[in-house]
C-alpha atoms as a PDB file:
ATOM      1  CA  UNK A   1      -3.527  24.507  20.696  1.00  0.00           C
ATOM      2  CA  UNK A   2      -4.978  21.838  22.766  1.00  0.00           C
ATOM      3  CA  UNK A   3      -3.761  18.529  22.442  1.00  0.00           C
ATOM      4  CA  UNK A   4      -6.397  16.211  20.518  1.00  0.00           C
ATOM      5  CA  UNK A   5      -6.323  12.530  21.376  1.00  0.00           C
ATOM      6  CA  UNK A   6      -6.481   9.890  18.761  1.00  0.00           C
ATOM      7  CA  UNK A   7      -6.792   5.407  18.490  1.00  0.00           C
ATOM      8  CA  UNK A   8      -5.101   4.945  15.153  1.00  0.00           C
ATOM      9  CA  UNK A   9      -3.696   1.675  13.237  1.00  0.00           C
ATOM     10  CA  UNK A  10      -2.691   1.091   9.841  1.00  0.00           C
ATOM     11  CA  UNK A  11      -5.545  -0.737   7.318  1.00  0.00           C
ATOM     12  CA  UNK A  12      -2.337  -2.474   5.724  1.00  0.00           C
ATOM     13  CA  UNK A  13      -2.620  -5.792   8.614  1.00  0.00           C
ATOM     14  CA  UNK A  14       0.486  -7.054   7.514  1.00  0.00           C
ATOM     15  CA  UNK A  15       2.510  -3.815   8.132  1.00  0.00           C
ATOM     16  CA  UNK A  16       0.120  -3.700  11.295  1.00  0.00           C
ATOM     17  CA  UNK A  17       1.436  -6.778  12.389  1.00  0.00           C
ATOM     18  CA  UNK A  18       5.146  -5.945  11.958  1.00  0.00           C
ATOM     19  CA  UNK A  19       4.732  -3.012  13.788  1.00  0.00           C
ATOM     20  CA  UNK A  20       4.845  -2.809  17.939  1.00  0.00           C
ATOM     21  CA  UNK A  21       1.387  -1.356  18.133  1.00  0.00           C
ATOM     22  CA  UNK A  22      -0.614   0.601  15.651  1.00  0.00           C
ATOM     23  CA  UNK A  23       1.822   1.609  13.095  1.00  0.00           C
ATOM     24  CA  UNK A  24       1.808   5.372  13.199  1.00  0.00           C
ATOM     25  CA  UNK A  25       5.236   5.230  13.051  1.00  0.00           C
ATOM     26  CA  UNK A  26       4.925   3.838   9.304  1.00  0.00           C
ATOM     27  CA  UNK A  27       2.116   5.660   8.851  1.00  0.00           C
ATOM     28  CA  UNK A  28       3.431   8.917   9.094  1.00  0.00           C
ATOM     29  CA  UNK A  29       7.499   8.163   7.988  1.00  0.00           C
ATOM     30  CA  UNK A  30       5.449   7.318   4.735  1.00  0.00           C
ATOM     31  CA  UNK A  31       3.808  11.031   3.957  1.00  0.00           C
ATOM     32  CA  UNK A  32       7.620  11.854   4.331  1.00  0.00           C
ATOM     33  CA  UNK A  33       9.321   9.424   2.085  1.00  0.00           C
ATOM     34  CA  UNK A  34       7.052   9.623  -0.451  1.00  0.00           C
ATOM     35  CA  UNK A  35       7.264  13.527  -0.876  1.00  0.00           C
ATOM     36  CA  UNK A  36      11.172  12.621  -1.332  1.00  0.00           C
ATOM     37  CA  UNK A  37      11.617  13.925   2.682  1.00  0.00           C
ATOM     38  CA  UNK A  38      13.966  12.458   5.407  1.00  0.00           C
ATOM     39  CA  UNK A  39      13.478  10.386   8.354  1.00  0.00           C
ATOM     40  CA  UNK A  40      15.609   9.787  11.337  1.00  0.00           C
ATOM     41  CA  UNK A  41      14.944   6.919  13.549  1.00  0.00           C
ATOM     42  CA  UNK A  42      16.854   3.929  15.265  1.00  0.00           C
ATOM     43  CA  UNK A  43      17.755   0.679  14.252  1.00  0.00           C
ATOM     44  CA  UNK A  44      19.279  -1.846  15.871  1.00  0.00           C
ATOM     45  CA  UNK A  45      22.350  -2.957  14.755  1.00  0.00           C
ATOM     46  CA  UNK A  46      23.523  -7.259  15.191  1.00  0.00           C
ATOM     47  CA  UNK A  47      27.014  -5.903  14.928  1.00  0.00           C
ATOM     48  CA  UNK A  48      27.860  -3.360  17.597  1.00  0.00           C
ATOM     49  CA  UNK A  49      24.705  -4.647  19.991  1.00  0.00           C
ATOM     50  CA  UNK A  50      23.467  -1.226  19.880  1.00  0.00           C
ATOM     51  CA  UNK A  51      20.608   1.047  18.843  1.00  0.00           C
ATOM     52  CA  UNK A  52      21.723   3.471  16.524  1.00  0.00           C
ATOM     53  CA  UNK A  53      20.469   6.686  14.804  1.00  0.00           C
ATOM     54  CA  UNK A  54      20.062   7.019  11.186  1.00  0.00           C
ATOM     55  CA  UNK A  55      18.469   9.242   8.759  1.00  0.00           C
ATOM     56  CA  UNK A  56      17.344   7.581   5.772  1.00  0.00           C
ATOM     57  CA  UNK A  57      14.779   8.433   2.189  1.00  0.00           C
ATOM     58  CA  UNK A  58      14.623   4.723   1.851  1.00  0.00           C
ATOM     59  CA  UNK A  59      11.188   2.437   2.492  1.00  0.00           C
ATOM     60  CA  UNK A  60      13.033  -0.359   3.439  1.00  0.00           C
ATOM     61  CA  UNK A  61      15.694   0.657   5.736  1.00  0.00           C
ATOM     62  CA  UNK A  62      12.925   2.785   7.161  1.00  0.00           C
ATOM     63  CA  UNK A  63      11.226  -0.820   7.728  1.00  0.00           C
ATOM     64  CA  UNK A  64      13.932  -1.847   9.556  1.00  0.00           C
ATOM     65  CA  UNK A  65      13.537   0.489  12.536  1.00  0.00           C
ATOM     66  CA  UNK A  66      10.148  -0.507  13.289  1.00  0.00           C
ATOM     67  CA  UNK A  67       9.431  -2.192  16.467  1.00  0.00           C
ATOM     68  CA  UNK A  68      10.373  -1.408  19.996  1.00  0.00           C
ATOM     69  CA  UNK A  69      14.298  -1.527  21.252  1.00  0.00           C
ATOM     70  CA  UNK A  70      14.773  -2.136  24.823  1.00  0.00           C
ATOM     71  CA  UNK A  71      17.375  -0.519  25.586  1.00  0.00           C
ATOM     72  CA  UNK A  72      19.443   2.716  25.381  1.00  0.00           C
ATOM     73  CA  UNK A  73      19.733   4.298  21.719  1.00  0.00           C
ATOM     74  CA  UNK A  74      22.991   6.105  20.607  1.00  0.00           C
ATOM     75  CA  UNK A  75      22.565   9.116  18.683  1.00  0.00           C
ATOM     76  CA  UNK A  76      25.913   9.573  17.652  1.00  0.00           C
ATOM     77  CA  UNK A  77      26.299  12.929  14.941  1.00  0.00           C
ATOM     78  CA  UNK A  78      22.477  12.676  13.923  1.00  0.00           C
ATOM     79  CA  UNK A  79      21.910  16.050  15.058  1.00  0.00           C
ATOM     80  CA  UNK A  80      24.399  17.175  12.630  1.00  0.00           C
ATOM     81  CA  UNK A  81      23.975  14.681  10.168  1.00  0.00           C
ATOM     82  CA  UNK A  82      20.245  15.896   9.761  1.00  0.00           C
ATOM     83  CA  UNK A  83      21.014  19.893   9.723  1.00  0.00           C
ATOM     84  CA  UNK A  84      23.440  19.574   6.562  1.00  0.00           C
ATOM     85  CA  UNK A  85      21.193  17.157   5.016  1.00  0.00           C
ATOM     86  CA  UNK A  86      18.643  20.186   5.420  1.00  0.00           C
ATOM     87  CA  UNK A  87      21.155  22.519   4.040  1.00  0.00           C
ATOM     88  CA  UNK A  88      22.087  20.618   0.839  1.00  0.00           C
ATOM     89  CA  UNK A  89      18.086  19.410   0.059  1.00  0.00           C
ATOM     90  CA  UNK A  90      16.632  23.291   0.178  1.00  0.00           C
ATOM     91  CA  UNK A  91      12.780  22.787   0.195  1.00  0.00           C
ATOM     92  CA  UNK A  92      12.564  19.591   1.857  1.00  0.00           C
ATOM     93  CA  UNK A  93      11.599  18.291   5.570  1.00  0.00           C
ATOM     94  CA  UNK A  94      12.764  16.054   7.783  1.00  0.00           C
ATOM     95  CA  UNK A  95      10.689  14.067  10.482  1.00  0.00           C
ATOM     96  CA  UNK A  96      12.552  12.978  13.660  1.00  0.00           C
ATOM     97  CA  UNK A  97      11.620  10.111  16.038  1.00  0.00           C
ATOM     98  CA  UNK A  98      12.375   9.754  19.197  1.00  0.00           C
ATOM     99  CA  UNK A  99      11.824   9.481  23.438  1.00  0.00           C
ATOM    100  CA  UNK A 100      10.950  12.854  25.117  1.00  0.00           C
ATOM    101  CA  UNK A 101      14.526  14.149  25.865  1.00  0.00           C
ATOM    102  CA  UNK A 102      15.904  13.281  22.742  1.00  0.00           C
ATOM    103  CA  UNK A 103      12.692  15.245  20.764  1.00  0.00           C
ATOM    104  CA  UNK A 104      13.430  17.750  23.065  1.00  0.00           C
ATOM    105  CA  UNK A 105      17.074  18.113  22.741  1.00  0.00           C
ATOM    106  CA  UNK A 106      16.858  17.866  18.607  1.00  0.00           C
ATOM    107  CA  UNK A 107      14.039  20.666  19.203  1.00  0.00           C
ATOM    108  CA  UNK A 108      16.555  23.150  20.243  1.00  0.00           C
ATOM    109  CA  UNK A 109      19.134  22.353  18.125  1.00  0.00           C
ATOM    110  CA  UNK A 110      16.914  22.836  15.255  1.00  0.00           C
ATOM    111  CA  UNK A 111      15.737  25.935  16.558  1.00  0.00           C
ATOM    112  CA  UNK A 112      19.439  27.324  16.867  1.00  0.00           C
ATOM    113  CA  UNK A 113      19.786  26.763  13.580  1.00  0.00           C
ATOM    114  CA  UNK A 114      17.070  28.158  12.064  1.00  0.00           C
ATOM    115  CA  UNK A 115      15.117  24.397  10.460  1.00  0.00           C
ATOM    116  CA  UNK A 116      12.335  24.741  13.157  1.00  0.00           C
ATOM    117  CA  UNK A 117       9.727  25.249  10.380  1.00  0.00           C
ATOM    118  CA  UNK A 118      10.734  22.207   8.270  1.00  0.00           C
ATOM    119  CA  UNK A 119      11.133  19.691  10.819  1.00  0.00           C
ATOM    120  CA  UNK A 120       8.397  17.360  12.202  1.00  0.00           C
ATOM    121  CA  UNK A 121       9.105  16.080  15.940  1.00  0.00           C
ATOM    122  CA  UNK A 122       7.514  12.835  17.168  1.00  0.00           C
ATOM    123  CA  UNK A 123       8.282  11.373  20.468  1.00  0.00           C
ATOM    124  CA  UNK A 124       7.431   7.927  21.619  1.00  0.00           C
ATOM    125  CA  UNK A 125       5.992   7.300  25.102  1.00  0.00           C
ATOM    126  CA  UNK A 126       8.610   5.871  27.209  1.00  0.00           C
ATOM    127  CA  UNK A 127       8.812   3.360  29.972  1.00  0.00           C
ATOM    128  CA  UNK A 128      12.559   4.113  30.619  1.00  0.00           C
ATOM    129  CA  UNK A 129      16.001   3.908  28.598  1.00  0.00           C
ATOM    130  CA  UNK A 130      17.788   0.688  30.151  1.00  0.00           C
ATOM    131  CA  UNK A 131      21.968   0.056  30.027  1.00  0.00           C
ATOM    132  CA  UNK A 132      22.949  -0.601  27.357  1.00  0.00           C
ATOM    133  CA  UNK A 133      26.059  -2.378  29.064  1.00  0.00           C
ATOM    134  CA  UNK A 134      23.935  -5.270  30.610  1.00  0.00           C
ATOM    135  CA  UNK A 135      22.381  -5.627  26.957  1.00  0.00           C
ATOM    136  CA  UNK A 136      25.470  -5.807  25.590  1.00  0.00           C
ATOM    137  CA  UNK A 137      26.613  -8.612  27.690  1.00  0.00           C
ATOM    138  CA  UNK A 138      23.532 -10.399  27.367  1.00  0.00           C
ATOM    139  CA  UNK A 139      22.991 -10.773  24.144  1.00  0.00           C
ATOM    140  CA  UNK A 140      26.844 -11.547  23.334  1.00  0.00           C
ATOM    141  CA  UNK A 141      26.644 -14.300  26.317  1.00  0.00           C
ATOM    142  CA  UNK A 142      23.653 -16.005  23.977  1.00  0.00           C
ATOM    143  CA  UNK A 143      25.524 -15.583  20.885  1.00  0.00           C
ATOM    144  CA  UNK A 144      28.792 -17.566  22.535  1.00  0.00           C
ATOM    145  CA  UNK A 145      26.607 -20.247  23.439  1.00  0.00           C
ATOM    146  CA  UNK A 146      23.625 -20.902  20.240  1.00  0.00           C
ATOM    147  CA  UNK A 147      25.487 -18.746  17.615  1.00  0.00           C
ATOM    148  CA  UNK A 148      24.724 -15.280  15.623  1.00  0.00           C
ATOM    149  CA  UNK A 149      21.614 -13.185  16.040  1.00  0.00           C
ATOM    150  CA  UNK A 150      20.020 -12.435  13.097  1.00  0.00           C
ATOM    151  CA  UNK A 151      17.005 -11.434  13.868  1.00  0.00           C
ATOM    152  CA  UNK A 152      15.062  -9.385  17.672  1.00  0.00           C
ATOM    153  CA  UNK A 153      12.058  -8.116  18.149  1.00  0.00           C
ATOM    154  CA  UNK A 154      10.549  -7.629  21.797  1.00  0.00           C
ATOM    155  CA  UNK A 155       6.905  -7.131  20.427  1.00  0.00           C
ATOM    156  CA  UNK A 156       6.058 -10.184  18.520  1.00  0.00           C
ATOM    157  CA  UNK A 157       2.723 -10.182  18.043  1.00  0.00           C
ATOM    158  CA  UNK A 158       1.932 -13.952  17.452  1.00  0.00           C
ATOM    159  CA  UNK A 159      -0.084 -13.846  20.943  1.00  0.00           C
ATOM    160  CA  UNK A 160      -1.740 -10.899  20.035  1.00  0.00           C
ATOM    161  CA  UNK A 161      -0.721  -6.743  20.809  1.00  0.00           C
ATOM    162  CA  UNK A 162      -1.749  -7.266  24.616  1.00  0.00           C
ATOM    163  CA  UNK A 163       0.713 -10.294  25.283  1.00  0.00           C
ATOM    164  CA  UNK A 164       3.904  -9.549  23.353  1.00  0.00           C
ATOM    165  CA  UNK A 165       6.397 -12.467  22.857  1.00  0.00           C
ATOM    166  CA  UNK A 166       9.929 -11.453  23.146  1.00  0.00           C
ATOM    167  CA  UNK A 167      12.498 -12.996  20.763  1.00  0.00           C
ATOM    168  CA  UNK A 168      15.866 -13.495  18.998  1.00  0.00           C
ATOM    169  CA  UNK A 169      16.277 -15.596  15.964  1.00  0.00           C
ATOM    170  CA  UNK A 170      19.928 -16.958  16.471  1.00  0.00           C
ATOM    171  CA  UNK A 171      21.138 -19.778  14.145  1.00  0.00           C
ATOM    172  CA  UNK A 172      17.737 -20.142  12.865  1.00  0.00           C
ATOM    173  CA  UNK A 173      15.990 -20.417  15.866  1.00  0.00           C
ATOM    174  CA  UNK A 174      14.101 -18.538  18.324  1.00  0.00           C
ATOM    175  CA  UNK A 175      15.091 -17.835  21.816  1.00  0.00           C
ATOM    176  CA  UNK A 176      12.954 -16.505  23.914  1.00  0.00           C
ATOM    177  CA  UNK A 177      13.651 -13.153  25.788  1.00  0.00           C
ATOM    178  CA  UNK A 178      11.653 -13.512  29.154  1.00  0.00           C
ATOM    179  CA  UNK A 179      14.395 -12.888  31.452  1.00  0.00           C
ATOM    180  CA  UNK A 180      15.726 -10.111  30.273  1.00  0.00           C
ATOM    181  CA  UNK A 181      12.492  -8.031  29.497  1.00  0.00           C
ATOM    182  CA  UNK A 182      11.267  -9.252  33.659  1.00  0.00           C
ATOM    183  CA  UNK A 183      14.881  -6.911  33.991  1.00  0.00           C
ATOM    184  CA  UNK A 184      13.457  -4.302  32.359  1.00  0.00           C
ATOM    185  CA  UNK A 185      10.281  -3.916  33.522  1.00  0.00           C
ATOM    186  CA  UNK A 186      11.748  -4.598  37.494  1.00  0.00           C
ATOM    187  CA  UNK A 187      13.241  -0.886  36.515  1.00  0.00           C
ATOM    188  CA  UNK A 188      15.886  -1.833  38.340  1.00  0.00           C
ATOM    189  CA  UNK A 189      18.751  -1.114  35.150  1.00  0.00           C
ATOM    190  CA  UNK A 190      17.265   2.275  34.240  1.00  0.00           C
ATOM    191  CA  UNK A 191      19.420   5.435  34.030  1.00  0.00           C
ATOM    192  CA  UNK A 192      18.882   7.869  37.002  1.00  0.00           C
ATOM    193  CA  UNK A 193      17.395  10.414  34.877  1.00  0.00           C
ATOM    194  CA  UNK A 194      14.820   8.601  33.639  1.00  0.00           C
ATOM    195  CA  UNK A 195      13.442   8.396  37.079  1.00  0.00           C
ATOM    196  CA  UNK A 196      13.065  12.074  37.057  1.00  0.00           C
ATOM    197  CA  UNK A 197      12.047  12.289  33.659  1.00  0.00           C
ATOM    198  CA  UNK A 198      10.147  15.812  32.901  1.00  0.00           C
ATOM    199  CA  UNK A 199       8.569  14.406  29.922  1.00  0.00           C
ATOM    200  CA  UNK A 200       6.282  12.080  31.624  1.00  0.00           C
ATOM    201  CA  UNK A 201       2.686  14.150  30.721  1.00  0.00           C
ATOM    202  CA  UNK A 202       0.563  14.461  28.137  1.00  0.00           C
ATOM    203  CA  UNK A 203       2.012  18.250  27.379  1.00  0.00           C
ATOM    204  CA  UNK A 204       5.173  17.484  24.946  1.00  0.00           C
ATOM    205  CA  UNK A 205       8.015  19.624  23.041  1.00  0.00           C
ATOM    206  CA  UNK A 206       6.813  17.999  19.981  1.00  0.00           C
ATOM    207  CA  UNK A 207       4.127  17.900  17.628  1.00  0.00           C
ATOM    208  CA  UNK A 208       3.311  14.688  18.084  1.00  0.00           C
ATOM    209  CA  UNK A 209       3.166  11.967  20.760  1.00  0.00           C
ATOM    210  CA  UNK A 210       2.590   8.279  19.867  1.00  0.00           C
ATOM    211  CA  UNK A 211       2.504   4.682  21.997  1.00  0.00           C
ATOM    212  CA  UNK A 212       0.520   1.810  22.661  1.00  0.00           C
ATOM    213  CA  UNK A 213      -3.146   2.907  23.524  1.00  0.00           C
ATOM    214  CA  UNK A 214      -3.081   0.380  26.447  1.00  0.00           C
ATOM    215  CA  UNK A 215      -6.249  -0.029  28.327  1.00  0.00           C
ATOM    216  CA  UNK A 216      -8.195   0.457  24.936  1.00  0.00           C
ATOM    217  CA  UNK A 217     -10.351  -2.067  25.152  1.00  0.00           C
ATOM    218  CA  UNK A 218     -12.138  -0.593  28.013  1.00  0.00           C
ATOM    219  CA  UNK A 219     -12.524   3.023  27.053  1.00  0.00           C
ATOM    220  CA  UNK A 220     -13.208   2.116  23.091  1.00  0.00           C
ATOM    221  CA  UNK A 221     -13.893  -1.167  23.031  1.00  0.00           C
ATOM    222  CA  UNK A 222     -15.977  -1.214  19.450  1.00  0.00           C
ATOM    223  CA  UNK A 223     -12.391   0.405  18.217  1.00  0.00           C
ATOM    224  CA  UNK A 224     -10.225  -2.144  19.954  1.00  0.00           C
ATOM    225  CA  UNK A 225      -8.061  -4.636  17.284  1.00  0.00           C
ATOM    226  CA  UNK A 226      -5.960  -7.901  18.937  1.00  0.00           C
ATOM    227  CA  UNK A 227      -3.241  -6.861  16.435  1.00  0.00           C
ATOM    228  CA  UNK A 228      -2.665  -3.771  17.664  1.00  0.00           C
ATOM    229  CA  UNK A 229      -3.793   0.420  18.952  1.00  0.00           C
ATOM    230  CA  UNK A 230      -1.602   3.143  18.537  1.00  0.00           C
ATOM    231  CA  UNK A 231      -2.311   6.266  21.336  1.00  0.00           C
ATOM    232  CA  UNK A 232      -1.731   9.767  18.682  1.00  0.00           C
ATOM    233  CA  UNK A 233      -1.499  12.810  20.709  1.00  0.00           C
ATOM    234  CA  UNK A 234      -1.396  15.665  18.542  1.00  0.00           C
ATOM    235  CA  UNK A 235       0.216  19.152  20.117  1.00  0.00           C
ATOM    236  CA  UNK A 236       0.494  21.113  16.835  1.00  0.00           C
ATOM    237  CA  UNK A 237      -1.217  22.342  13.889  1.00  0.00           C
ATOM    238  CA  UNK A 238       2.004  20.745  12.267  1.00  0.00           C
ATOM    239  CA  UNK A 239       0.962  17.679  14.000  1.00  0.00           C
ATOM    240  CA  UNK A 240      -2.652  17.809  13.006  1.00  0.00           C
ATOM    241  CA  UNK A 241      -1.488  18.467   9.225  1.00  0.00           C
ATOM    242  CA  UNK A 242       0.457  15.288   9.073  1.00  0.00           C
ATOM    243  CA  UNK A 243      -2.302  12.677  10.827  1.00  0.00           C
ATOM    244  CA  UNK A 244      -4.758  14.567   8.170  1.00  0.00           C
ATOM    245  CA  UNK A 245      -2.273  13.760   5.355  1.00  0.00           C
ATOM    246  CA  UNK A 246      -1.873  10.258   6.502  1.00  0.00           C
ATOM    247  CA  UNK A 247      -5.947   9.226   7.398  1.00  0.00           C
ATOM    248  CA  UNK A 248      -6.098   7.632   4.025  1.00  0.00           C
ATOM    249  CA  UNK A 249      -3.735   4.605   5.219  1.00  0.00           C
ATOM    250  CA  UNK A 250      -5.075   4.480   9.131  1.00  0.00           C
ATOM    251  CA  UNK A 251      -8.070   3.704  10.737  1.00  0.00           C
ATOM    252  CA  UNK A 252      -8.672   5.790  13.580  1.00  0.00           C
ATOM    253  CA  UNK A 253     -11.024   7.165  16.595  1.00  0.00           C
ATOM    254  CA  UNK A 254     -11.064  10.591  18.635  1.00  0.00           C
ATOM    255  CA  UNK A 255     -10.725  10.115  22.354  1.00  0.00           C
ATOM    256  CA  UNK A 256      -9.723  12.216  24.939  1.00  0.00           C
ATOM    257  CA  UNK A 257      -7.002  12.945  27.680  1.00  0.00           C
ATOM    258  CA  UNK A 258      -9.247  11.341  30.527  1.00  0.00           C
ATOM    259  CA  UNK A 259      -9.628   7.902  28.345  1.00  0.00           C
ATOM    260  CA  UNK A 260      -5.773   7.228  26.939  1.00  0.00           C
ATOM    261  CA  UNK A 261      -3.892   8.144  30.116  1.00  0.00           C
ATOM    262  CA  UNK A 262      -1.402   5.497  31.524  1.00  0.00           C
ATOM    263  CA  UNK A 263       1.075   5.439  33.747  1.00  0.00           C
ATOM    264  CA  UNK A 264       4.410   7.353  31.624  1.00  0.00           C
ATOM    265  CA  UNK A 265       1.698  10.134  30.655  1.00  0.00           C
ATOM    266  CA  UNK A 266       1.356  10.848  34.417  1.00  0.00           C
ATOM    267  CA  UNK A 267       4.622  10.487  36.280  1.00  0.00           C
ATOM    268  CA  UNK A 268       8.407   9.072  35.731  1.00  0.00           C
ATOM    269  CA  UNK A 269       8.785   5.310  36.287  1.00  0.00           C
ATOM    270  CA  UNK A 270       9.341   5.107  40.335  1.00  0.00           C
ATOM    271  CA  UNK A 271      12.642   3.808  41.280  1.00  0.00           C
ATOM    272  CA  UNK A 272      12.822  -0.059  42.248  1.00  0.00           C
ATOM    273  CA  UNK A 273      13.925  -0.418  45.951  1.00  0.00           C
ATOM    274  CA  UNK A 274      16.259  -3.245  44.613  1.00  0.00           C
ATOM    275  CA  UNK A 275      18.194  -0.922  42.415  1.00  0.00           C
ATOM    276  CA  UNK A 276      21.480  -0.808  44.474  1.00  0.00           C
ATOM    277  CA  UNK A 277      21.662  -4.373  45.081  1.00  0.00           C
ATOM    278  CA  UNK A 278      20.780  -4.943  41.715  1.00  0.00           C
ATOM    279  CA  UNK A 279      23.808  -3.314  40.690  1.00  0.00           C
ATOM    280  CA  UNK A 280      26.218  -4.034  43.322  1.00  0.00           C
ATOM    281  CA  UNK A 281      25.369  -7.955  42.338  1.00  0.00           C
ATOM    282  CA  UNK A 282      25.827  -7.333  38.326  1.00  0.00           C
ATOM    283  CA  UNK A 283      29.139  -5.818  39.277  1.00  0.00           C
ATOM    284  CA  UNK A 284      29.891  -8.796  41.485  1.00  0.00           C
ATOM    285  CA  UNK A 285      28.479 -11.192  39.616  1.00  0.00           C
ATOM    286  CA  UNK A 286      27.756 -10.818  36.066  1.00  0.00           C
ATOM    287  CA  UNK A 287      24.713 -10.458  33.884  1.00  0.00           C
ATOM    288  CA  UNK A 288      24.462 -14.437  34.449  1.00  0.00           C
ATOM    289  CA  UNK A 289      23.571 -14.437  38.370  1.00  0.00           C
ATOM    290  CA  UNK A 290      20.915 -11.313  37.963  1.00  0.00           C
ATOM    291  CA  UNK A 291      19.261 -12.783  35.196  1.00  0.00           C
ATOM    292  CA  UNK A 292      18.502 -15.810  37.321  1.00  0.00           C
ATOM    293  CA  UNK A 293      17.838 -13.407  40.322  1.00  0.00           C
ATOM    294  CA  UNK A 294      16.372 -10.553  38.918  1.00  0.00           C
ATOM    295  CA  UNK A 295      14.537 -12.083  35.406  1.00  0.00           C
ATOM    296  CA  UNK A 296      12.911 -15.423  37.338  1.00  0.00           C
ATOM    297  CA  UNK A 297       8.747 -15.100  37.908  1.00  0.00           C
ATOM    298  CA  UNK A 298       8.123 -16.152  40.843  1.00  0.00           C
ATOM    299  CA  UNK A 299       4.671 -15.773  42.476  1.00  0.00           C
ATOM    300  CA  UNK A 300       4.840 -12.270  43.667  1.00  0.00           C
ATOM    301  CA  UNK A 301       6.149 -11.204  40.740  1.00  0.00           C
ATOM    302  CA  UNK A 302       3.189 -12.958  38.656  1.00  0.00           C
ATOM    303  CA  UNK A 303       0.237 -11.114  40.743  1.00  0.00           C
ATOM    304  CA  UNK A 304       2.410  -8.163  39.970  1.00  0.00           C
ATOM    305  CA  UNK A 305       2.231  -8.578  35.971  1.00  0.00           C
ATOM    306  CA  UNK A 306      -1.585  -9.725  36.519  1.00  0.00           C
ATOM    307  CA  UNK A 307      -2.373  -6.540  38.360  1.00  0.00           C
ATOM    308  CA  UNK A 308      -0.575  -4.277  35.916  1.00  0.00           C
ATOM    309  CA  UNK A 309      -2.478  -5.941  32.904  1.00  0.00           C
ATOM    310  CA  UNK A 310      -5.283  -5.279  34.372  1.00  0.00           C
ATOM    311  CA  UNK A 311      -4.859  -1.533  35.048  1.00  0.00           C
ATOM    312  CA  UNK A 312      -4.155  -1.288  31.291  1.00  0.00           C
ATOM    313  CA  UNK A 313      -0.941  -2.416  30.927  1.00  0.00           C
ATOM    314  CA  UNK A 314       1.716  -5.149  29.816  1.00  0.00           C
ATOM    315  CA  UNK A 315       1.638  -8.723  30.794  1.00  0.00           C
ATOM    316  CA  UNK A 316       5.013  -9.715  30.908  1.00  0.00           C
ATOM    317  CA  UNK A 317       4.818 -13.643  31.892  1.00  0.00           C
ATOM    318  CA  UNK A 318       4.717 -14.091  28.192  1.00  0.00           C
END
């Protein structure tokens, strides 16, 4: 079939505001959970640093992977993991998130082993999957110096959806992320691959594709919420069951291809030119001196932000 473009958010505006843009992601791990289905998804976990698979028939750890992680996710066994569950719960379904070439990957593992028909696929439109190594070190550096993180979240939304505030609550209070999301965005601590991604279109391997709608307010601007738009790309009848199952909960708009594309619908994220010296100072360095070097915003890099907001994307002075 030909993929049908949706706007969709969740009418609940407190999950809404919990949620990195729209809430699809609750929206349709719900339909699952309450049939007494599975859903695998990452969380991030304050112990190893890391973003970790999990399948789960629980609301509230289900809560808990909400929001965007930025940074590498591990899948460990999940694959495995979510073929026996299959086995020993005959009947049921299972609905998997995750970026292109892990949706892709699970695809054909499913397939191999015969589940193809009871599994739901959802990928999330993706910017790039950055080391987890200079997270780790990060993150651990702040900890040595205010104390444990108990809480992240890189897409606060007290500024509104278009001007995400990222944090960590350590100790009890917020720290504010800046640097280290200017890192991300400089794509200088990608992985290779992602710079030849082959999941950068609006054609997927799943049955679903959902992001931010960014750039909403100009092609559906009587639709457009400060809280925030989920993009719903649906490639399957599957697909199209499950948003009809879950329009109850949403609010939502057709669009079109022309209308919702942005930049990781179109082509991988280009390679920075200061890659290799990026790297050859971390190596040299430490995550300390490229922060400062690499995470500052200095003028050039604040007509850069301004421009990209403007052409429907993030502003990341904030």
């Amino acid at each position: 079939m030909d993929t049908i473009v949706y706007a969709a958010r969740l009418k609940n505006r407190e999950e809404l505001k919990n949620s990195s843009s729209g809430g699809m992601f609750t929206a349709f791990s719900d339909i699952f959970l309450t049939q007494g289905n599975a859903v695998v998804c990452c969380l991030y976990n304050y112990e190893t640093k890391h973003t970790e698979y999990h399948l789960t028939i629980d609301p509230k750890i289900r809560d808990l992977a909400r929001g965007s992680k930025y940074m590498q996710s591990f899948l460990g066994d999940i694959f495995r993991e979510s073929i026996l569950w299959l086995k020993e719960n005959p009947g049921k379904k299972l609905i998997f998130f995750g970026m292109g070439c892990q949706v892709a990957a699970f695809k054909r593992f499913a397939e191999l082993n015969g589940f193809t028909e009871r599994v739901i696929l959802v990928d999330i439109i993706c910017h790039g999957s950055s080391s987890p190594m200079i997270w780790e070190e990060y993150i651990k550096n702040i900890e040595i110096h205010h104390g444990k993180m108990q809480f992240l979240s890189f897409k606060d939304k007290r500024k509104g959806w278009n001007k995400p505030t990222a944090l960590a609550v350590v100790s009890g209070k917020e720290i504010f992320l800046d640097d280290y999301v200017r890192i991300f965005y400089s794509n200088c601590a990608f992985r290779p691959a992602c710079h030849r991604c082959p999941y950068t279109s609006v054609k997927r391997s799943s049955d679903i594709t959902i992001g931010d709608f960014w750039g909403i307010e100009h092609s559906i601007p009587d639709f457009y919420d400060e809280m925030g738009n989920s993009l719903v790309l649906i490639h399957t009848s599957k697909g199209l069951k499950l948003f009809e199952q879950c329009k109850d909960q949403i609010d939502y708009s057709k669009s079109n291809v022309k209308d919702c594309l942005q930049p990781n619908l179109v082509n991988p994220t280009e390679i920075s030119k200061e890659r290799a010296q990026f790297w050859k100072d971390y190596h040299k360095y430490g995550v300390n001196y490229i922060m400062k070097k690499y995470g500052s915003l200095n003028l050039k890099k604040r007509i850069k932000n301004k421009i990209y907001y403007i052409f429907g994307g993030r502003d990341m002075t904030h």
